[in-house]
Protein backbone atom coordinates (compact mmCIF):
# COMPACT_ATOMS: atom_id res chain seq x y z
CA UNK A 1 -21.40 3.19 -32.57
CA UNK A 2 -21.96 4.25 -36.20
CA UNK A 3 -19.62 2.27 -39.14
CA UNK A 4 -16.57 4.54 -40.04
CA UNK A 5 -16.66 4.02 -43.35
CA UNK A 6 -20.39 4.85 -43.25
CA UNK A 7 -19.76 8.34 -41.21
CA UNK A 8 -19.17 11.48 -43.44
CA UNK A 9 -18.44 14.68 -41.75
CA UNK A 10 -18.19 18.48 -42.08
CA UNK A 11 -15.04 20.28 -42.04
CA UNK A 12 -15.65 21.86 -39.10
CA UNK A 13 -16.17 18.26 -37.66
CA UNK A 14 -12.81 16.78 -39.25
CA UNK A 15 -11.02 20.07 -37.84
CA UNK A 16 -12.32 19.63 -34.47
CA UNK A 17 -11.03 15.61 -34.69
CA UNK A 18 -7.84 16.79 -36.25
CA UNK A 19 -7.32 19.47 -33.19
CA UNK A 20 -8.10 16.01 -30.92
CA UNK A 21 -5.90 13.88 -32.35
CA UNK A 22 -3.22 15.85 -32.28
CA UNK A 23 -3.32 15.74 -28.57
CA UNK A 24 -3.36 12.33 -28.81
CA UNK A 25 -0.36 11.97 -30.91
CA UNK A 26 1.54 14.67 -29.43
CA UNK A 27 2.72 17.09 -33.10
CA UNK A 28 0.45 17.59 -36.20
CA UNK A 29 3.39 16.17 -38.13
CA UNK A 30 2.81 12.95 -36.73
CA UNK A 31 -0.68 12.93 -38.41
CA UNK A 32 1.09 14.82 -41.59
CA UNK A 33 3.47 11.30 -41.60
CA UNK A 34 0.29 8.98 -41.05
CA UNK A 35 -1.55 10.46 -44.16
CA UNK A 36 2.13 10.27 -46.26
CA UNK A 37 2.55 6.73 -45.88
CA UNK A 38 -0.97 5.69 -46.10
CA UNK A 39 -1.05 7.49 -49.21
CA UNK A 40 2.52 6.11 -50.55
CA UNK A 41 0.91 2.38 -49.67
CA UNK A 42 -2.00 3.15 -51.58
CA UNK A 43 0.13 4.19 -54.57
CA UNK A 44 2.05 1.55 -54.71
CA UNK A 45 -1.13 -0.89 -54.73
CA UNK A 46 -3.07 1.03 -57.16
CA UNK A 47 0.00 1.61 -59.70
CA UNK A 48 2.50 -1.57 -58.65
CA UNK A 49 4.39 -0.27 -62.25
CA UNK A 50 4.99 2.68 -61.97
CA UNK A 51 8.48 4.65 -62.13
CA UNK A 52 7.98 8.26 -62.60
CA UNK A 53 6.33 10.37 -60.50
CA UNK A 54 5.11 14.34 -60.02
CA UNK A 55 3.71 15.06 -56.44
CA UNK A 56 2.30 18.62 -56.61
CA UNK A 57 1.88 20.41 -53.64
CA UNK A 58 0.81 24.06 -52.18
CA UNK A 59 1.73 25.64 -49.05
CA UNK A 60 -0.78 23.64 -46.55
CA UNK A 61 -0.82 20.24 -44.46
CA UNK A 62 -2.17 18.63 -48.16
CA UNK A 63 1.08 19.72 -49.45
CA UNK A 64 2.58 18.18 -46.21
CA UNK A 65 1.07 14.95 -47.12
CA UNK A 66 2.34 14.89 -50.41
CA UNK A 67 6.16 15.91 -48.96
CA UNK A 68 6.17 12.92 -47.30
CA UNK A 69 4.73 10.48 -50.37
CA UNK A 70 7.59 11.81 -52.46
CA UNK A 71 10.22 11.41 -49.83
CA UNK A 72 9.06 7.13 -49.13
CA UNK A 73 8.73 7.46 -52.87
CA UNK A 74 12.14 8.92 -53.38
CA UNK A 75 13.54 5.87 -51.09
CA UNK A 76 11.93 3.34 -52.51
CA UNK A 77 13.70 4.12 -55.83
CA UNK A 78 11.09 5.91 -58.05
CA UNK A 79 11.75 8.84 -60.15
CA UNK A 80 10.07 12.07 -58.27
CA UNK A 81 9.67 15.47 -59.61
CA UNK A 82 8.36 17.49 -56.85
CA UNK A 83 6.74 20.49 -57.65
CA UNK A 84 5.70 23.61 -55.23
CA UNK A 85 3.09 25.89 -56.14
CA UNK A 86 3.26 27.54 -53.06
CA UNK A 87 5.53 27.48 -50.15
CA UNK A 88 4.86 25.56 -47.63
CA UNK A 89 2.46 27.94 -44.63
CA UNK A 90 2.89 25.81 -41.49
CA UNK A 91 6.45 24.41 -39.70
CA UNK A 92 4.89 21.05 -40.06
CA UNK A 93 4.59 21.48 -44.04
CA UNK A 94 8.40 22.71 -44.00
CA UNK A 95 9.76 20.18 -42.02
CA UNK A 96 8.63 17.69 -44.25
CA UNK A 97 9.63 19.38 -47.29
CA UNK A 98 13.42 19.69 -45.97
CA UNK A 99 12.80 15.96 -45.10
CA UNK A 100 11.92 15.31 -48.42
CA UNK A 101 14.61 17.76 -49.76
CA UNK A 102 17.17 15.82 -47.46
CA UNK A 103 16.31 12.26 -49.16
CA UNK A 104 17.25 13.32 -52.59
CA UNK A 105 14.20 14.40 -53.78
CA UNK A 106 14.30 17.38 -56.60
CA UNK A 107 11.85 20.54 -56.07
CA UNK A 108 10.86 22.82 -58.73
CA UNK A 109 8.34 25.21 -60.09
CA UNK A 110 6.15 24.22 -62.42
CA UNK A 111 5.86 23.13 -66.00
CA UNK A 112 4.06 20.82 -68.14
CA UNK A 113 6.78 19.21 -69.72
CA UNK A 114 7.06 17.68 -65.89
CA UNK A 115 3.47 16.34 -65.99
CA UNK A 116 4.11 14.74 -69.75
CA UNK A 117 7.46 12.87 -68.70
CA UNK A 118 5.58 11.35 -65.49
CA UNK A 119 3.47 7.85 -65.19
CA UNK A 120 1.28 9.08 -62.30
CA UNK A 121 0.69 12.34 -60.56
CA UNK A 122 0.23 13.01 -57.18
CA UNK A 123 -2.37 16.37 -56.30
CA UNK A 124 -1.47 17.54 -53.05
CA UNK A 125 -2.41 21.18 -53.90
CA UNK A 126 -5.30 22.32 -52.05
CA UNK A 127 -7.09 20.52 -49.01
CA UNK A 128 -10.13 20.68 -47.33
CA UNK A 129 -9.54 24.43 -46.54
CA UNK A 130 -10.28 25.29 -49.88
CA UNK A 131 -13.09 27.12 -51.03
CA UNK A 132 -14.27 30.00 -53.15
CA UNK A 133 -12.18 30.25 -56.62
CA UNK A 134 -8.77 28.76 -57.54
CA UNK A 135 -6.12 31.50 -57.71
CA UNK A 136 -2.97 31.14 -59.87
CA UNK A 137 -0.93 29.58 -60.02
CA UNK A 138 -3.20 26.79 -59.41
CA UNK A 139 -5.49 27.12 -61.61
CA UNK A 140 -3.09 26.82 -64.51
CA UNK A 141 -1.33 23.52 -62.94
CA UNK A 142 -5.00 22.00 -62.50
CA UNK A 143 -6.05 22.64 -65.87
CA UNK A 144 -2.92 21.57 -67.44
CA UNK A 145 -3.39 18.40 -64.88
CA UNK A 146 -6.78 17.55 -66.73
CA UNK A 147 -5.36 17.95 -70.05
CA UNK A 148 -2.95 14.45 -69.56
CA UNK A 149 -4.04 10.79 -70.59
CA UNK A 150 -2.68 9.26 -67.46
CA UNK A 151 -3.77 8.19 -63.84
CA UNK A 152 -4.06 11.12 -61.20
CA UNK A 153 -4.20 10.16 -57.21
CA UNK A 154 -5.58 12.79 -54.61
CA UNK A 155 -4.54 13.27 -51.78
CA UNK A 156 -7.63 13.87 -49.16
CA UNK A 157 -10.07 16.17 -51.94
CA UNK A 158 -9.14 16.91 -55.36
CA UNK A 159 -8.15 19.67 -55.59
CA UNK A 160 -10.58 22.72 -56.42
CA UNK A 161 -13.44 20.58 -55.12
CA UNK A 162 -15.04 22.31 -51.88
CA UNK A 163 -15.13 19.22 -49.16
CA UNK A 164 -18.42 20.97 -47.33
CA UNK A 165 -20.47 20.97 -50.49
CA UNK A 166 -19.13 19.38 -53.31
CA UNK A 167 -19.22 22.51 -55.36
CA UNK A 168 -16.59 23.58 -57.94
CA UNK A 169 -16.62 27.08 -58.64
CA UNK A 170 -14.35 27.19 -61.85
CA UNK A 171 -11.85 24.03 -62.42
CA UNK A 172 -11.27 20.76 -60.29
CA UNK A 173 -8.42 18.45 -60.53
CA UNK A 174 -10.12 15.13 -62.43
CA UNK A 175 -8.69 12.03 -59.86
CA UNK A 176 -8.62 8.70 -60.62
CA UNK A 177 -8.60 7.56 -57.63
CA UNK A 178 -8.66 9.59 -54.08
CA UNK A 179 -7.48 9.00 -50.68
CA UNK A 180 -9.60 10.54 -47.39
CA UNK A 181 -7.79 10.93 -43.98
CA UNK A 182 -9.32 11.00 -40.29
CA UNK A 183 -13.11 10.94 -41.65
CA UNK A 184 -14.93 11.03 -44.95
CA UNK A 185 -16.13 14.19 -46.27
CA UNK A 186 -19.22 14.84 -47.35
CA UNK A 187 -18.65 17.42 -50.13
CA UNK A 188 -16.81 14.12 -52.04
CA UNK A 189 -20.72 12.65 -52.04
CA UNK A 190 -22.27 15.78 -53.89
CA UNK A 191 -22.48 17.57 -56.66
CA UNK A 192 -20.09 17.66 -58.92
CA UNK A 193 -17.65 15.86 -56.45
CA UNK A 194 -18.51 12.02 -58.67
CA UNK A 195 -17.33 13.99 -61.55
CA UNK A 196 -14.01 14.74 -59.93
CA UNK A 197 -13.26 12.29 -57.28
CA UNK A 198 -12.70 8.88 -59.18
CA UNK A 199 -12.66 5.97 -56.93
CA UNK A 200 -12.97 7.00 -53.01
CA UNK A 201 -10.16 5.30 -50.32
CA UNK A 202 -10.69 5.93 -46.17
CA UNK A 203 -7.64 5.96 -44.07
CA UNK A 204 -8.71 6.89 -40.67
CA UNK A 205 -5.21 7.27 -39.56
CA UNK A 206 -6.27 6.87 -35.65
CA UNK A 207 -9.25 4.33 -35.53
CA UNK A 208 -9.47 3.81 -32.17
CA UNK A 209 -9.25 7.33 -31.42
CA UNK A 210 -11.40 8.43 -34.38
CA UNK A 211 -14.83 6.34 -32.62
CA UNK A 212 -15.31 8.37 -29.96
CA UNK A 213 -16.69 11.56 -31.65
CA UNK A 214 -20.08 10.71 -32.55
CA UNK A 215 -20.50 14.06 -34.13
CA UNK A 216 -20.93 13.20 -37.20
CA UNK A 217 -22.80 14.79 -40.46
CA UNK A 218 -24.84 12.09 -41.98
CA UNK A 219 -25.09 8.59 -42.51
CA UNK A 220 -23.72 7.01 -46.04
CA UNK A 221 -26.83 4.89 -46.58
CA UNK A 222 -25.56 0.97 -47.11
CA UNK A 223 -26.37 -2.57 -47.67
CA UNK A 224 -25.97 -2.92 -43.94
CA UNK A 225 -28.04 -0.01 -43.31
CA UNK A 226 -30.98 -1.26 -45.20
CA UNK A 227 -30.97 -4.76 -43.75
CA UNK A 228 -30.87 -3.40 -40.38
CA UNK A 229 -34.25 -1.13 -41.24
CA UNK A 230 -35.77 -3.62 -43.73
CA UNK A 231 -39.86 -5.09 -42.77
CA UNK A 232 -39.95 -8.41 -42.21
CA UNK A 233 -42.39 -10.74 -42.44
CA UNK A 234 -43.82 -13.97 -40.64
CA UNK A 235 -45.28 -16.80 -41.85
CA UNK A 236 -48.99 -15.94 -41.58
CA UNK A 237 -48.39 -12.29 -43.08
CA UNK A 238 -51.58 -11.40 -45.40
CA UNK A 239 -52.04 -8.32 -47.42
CA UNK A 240 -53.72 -6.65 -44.69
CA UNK A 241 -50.29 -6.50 -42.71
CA UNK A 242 -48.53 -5.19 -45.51
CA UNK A 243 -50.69 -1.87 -45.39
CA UNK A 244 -52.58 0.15 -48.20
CA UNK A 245 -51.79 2.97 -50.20
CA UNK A 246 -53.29 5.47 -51.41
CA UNK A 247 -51.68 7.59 -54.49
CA UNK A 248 -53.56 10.62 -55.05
CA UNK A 249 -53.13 12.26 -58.73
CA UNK A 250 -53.38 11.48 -62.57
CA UNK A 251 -54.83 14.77 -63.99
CA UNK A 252 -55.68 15.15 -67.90
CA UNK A 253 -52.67 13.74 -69.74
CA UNK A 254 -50.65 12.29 -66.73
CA UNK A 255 -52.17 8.48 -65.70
CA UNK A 256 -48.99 7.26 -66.27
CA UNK A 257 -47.70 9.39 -63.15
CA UNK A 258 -50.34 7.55 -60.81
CA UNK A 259 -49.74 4.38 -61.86
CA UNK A 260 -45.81 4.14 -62.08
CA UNK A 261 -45.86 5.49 -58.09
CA UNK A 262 -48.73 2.77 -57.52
CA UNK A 263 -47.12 -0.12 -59.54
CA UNK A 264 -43.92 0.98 -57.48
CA UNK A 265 -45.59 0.91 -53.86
CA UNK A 266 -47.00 -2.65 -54.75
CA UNK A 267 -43.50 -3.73 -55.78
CA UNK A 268 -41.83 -2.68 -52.70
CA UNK A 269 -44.11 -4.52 -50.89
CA UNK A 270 -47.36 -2.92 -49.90
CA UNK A 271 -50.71 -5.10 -49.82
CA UNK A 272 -52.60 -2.60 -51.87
CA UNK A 273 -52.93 -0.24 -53.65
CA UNK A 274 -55.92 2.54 -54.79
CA UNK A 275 -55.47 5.49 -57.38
CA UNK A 276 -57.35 8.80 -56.81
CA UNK A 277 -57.62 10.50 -60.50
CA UNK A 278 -59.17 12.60 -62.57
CA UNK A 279 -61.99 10.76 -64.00
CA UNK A 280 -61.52 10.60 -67.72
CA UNK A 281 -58.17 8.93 -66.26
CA UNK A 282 -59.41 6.22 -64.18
CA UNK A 283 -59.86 3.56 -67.51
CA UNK A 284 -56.42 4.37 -68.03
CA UNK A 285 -54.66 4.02 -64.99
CA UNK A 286 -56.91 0.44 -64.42
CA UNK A 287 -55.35 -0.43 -67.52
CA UNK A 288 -52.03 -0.36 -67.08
CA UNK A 289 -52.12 -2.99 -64.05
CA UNK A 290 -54.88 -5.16 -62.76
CA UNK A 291 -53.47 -5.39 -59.58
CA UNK A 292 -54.03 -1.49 -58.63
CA UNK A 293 -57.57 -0.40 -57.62
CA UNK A 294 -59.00 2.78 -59.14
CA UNK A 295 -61.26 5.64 -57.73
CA UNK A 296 -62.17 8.53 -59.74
CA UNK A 297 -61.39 11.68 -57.66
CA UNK A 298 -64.62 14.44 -58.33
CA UNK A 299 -66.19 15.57 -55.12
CA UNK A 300 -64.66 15.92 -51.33
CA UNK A 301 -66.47 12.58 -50.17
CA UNK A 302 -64.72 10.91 -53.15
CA UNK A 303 -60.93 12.40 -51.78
CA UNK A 304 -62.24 11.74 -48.29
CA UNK A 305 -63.32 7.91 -48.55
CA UNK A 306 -60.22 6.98 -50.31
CA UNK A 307 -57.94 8.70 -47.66
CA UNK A 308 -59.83 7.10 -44.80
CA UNK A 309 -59.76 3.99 -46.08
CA UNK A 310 -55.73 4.19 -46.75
CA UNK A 311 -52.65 3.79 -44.05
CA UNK A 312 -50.45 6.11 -46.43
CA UNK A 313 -51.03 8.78 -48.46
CA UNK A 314 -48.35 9.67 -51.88
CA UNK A 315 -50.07 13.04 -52.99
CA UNK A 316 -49.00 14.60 -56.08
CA UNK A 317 -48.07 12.84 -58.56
CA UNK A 318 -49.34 13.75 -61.89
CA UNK A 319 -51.31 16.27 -60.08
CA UNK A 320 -51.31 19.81 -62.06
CA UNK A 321 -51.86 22.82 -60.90
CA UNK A 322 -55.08 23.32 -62.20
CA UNK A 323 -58.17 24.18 -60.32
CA UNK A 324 -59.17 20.78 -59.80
CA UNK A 325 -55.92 19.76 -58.59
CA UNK A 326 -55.95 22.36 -55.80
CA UNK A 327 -58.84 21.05 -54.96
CA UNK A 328 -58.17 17.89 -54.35
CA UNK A 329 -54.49 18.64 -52.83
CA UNK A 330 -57.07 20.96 -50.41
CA UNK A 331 -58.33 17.67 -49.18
CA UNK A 332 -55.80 15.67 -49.31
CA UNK A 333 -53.06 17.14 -47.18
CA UNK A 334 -55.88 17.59 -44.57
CA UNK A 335 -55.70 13.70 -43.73
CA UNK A 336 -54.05 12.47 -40.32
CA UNK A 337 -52.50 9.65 -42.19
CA UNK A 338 -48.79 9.62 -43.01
CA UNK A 339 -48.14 10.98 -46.22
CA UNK A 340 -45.71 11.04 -49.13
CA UNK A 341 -45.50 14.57 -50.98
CA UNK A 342 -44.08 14.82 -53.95
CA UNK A 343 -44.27 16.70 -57.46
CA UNK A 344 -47.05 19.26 -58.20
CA UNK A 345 -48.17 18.66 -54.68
CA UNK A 346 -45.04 20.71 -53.57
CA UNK A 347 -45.41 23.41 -55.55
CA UNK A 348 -48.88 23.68 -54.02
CA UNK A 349 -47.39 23.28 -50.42
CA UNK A 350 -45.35 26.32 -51.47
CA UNK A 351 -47.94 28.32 -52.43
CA UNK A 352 -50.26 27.58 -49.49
CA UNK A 353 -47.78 28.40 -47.19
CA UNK A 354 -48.34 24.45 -45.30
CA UNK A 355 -46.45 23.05 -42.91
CA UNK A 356 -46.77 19.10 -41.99
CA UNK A 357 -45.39 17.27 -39.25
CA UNK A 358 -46.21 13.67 -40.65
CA UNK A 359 -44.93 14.24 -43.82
CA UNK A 360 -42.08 13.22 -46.50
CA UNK A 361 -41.35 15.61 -48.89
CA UNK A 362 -39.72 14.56 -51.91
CA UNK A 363 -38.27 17.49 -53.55
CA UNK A 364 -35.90 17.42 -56.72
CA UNK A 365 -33.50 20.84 -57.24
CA UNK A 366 -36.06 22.89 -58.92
CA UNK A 367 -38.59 22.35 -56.80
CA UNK A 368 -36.79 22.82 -53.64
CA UNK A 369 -35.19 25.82 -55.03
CA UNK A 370 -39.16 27.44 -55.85
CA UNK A 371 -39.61 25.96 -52.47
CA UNK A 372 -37.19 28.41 -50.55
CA UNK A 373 -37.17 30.92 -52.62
CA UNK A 374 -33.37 30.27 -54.32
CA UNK A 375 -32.21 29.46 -57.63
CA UNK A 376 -31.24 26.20 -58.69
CA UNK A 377 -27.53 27.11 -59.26
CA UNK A 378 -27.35 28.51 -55.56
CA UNK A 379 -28.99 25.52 -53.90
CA UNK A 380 -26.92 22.93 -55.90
CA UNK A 381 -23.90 24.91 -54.70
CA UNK A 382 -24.64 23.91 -51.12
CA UNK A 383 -27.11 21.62 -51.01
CA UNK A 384 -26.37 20.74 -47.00
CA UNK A 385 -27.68 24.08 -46.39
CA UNK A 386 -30.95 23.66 -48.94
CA UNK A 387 -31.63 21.01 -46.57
CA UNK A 388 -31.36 22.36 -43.98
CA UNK A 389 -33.77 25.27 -44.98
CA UNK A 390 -36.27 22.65 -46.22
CA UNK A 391 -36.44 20.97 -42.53
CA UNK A 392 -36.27 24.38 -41.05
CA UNK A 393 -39.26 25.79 -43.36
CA UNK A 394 -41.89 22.58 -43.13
CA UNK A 395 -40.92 20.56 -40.46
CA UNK A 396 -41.06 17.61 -42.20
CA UNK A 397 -38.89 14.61 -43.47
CA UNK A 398 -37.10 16.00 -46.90
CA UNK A 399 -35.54 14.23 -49.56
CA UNK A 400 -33.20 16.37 -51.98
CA UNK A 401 -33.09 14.13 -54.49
CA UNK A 402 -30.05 14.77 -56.56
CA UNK A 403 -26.22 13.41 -57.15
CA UNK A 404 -25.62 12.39 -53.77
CA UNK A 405 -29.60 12.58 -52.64
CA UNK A 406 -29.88 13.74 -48.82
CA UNK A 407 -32.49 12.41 -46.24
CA UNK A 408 -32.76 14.58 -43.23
CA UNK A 409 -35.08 15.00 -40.01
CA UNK A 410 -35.50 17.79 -37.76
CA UNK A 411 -33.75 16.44 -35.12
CA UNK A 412 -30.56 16.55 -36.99
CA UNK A 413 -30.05 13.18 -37.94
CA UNK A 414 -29.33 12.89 -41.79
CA UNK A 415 -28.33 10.16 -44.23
CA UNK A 416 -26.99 10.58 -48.32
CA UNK A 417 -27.26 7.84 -50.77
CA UNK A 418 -23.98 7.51 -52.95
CA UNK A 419 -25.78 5.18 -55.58
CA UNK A 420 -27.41 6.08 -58.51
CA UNK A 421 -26.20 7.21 -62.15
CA UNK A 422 -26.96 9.74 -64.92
CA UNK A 423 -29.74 7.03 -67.08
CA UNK A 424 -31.59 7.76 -64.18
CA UNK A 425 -32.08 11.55 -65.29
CA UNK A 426 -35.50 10.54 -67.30
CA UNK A 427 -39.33 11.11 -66.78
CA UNK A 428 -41.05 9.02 -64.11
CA UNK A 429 -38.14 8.26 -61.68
CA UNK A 430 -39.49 10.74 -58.86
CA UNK A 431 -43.12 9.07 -59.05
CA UNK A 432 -40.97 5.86 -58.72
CA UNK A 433 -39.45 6.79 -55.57
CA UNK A 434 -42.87 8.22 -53.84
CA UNK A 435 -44.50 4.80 -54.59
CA UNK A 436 -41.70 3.35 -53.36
CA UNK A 437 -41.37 4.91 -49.84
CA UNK A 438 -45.07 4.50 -49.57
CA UNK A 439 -45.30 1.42 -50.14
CA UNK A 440 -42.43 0.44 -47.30
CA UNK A 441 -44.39 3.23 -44.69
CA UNK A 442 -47.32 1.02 -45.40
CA UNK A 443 -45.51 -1.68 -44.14
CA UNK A 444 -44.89 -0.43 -40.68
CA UNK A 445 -41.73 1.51 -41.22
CA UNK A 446 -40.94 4.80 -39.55
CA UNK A 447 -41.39 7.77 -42.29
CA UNK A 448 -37.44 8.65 -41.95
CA UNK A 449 -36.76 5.07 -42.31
CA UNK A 450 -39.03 4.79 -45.91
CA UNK A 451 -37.31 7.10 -47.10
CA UNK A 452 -33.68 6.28 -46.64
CA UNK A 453 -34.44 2.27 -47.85
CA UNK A 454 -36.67 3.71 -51.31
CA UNK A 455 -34.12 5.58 -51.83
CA UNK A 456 -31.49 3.36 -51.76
CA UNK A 457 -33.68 0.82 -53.42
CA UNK A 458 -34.34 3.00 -56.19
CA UNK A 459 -30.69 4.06 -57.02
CA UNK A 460 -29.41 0.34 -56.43
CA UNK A 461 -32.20 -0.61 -58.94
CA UNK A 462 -31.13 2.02 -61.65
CA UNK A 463 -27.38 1.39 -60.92
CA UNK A 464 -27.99 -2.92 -61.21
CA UNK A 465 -29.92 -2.03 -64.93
CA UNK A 466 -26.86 0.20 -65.81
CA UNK A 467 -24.90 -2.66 -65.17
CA UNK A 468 -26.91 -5.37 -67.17
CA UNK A 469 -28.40 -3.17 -70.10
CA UNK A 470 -26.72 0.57 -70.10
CA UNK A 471 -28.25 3.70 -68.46
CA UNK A 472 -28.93 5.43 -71.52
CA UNK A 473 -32.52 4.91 -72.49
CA UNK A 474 -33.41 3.63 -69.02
CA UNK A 475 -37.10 3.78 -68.17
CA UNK A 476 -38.97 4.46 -65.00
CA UNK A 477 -40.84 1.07 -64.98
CA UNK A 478 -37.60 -0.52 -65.36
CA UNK A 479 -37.04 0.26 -61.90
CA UNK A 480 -40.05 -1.10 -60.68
CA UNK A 481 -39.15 -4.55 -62.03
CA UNK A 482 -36.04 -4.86 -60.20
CA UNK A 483 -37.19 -3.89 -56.48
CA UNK A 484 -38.56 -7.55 -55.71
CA UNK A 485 -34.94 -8.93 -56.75
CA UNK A 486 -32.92 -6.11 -54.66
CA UNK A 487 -35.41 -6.67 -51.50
CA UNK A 488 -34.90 -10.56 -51.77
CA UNK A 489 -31.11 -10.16 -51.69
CA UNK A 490 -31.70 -8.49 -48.44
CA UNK A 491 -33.71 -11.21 -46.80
């Protein structure tokens, strides 16, 4: 049984629990009343001061919820101002409304001057039906919403955020802090959802009845989750137990590609390490670290006795696209070994039309999008679908790296990393992360399994140097420093 707070799901998956669980509990409104009070509990926590309150709602179940927040709200003594913006679409919705109505509580149409006068508001607007663009009157309410200095809680999404894919087509309500009923969804993982979504809360509402559907979307990769995949080591481990990789790469102008994906494979634990380059490289790359091995790349037999002599492969980075890097890509996605493909090597996967079964591609959102054939703006505006195409396409593992990076396998089985931070956004970090999944594949761990722990290794390292120095001005090799410490803590 999967971790709750771990599971995120579609919408079509959190409708199909909903539909469940209201057999269970006999009326909709019973799960309309869960929501209100966990949210009104998780108010009062949050914002133990506060006096003055505006719960905005539309016409749906989210507007439900927040009928019910202002009614315990409204009985516990606080100032509300309920506002509509809609009215309310389902008997459940009006019901609570008159409930609310019935309590005291004050409904009106909108203004700002409401918003001003108020300590916190509530967005109960739109839910996770929305998608497409914000109509008015909502749109005006939202952006008036993000124009105020003052704490905003939403209820299940913000609003104008799209919970399948994290996209916002025109405006999204800013939350400080947001609540998520039944399940998590994954579109507040993605995108532009960190932007919008402030600090994430889970109420499942119905545990017990919420861990028997095992359909879930993906797996919210964790501490626990690592620890449970992590290599381990015995007391008589040597380096020739902890594998050797091979990183294949480093034309004119680009040793520093080769080496950072190296350095980063012998950091995360591998027992060695060789460099295939471009020959007027090799002094370079040996260089830069004494601990990686070097072998100018010139003829086939020089490509083929490195990748016979390896357990993994990383292929591309650094690579070009130059005739001499076709060449040696030629070669080098020929081997039987596992292999890590990343960078140039991608573009020439494209372009050759390849498709590899023992492979981990390691696309960022410009490469996948030259990859299927998209623009970046469409694929970032569903990226569970880019993925989905990428699996689809080369039958491999694929990383989208990305805000919210997604891991996924053909069989279905899919995993998103919520770590990481904008000081990450520099050159390097992608031949970072293909040393690093390397490196633990060398080790003995499954491919899918590589690349779920380097990735979380390598956001948890960026996120743990945001935290001691600042992200901006971050380096690639910083990274590489912290894996041994992150990996220890695990141990």
């Amino acid at each position: 049984m999967r971790n709750l707070t771990n599971a995120l799901y579609s919408v079509a998956q959190i409708r199909a629990i909903e539909a469940s669980a209201r057999k269970f509990l006999k009326s909709d409104k019973s799960l309309m009343e869960l929501a209100g009070q966990e949210a009104y509990s998780c108010l009062r926590q949050c914002w133990p001061s506060v006096s003055r309150v505006v719960v905005l709602c539309g016409g749906g179940n989210n507007g439900g919820d927040g009928f019910v927040l202002a009614r315990l709200a409204q009985n516990a003594g606080l100032s509300v101002c309920l506002v509509l913006a809609a009215k309310p679409s389902t008997s459940e919705a009006e019901e609570a409304l008159n409930k609310a109505l019935a309590a005291g509580v004050v409904a009106s149409s909108f203004s700002e001057a409401a918003l001003v006068e108020a300590d916190l508001i509530v967005d109960a607007l739109l839910g996770i039906g929305f998608s497409g663009k914000v109509r008015e009157p909502f749109r005006t309410i939202m952006l008036s919403v993000n124009k105020q200095v003052k704490p905003v809680f939403s209820l299940d999404v913000p609003s104008g955020l799209d919970a399948d894919s994290g996209r916002i087509s025109q405006v999204a309500i800013t939350a400080d802090v947001t609540m998520s009923f039944i399940g998590l969804k994954r579109g507040l993982f993605m995108s532009k959802a960190r932007d919008v979504a402030g600090d994430i809360v889970f109420k499942p509402l119905i545990a017990g009845h919420l861990s028997v559907h095992d359909d879930f979307w993906a797996t919210c990769l964790s501490d626990q989750w690592i620890e449970n995949v992590r290599p381990t080591r015995h007391n008589s481990f040597h380096k020739g137990d902890a594998g050797h990789v091979g990183v294949v790469g480093g034309f004119r102008g680009m040793p520093g590609a080769v080496a950072l994906s190296g350095l980063a494979a012998l950091r995360s634990g591998a027992g060695r390490v060789t460099v295939g380059c471009f020959p007027d490289n090799a002094e370079s790359v040996a260089a830069m670290s004494p601990e990686l091995m070097v072998k100018p790349l010139m003829t086939d037999d020089d490509v083929h006795q490195l990748l016979e002599s390896v357990d993994v492969a990383v292929i591309g980075p650094g690579l070009g696209l130059t005739d001499w890097s076709k060449k040696i890509f030629h070669h080098s996605i020929q081997t039987t070994v596992p292999k890590v493909v990343d960078a140039d090597a991608l573009t020439l996967l494209e372009a050759n039309r390849q498709v590899l079964t023992d492979a981990v591609l390691t696309p960022h959102p410009g490469e996948a999008a030259r990859m299927l054939g998209i623009n970046v703006g469409c694929l970032e505006g569903d990226r569970p679908s880019a993925l989905e195409a990428l699996l689809a396409k080369f039958n491999s593992i694929a990383v989208l790296k990305g805000a919210g990076t997604l891991i996924g396998r053909a069989n279905g089985e899919q995993l998103i990393c919520d770590r990481g931070n904008p000081g990450m956004a520099t050159a390097g970090m992608g031949d970072v992360l293909s040393g690093m999944i390397g490196g633990l594949m060398s080790q003995g761990l499954p491919a899918f399994e590589a690349a779920g722990a380097g990735v979380w290794l390598h956001a948890s390292a960026g996120d743990l140097i945001a935290k001691n120095a600042g992200a901006v001005g971050m380096l690639a090799s910083d990274l590489i420093r912290q894996v041994p410490y992150l990996s220890s803590r695990l141990r």
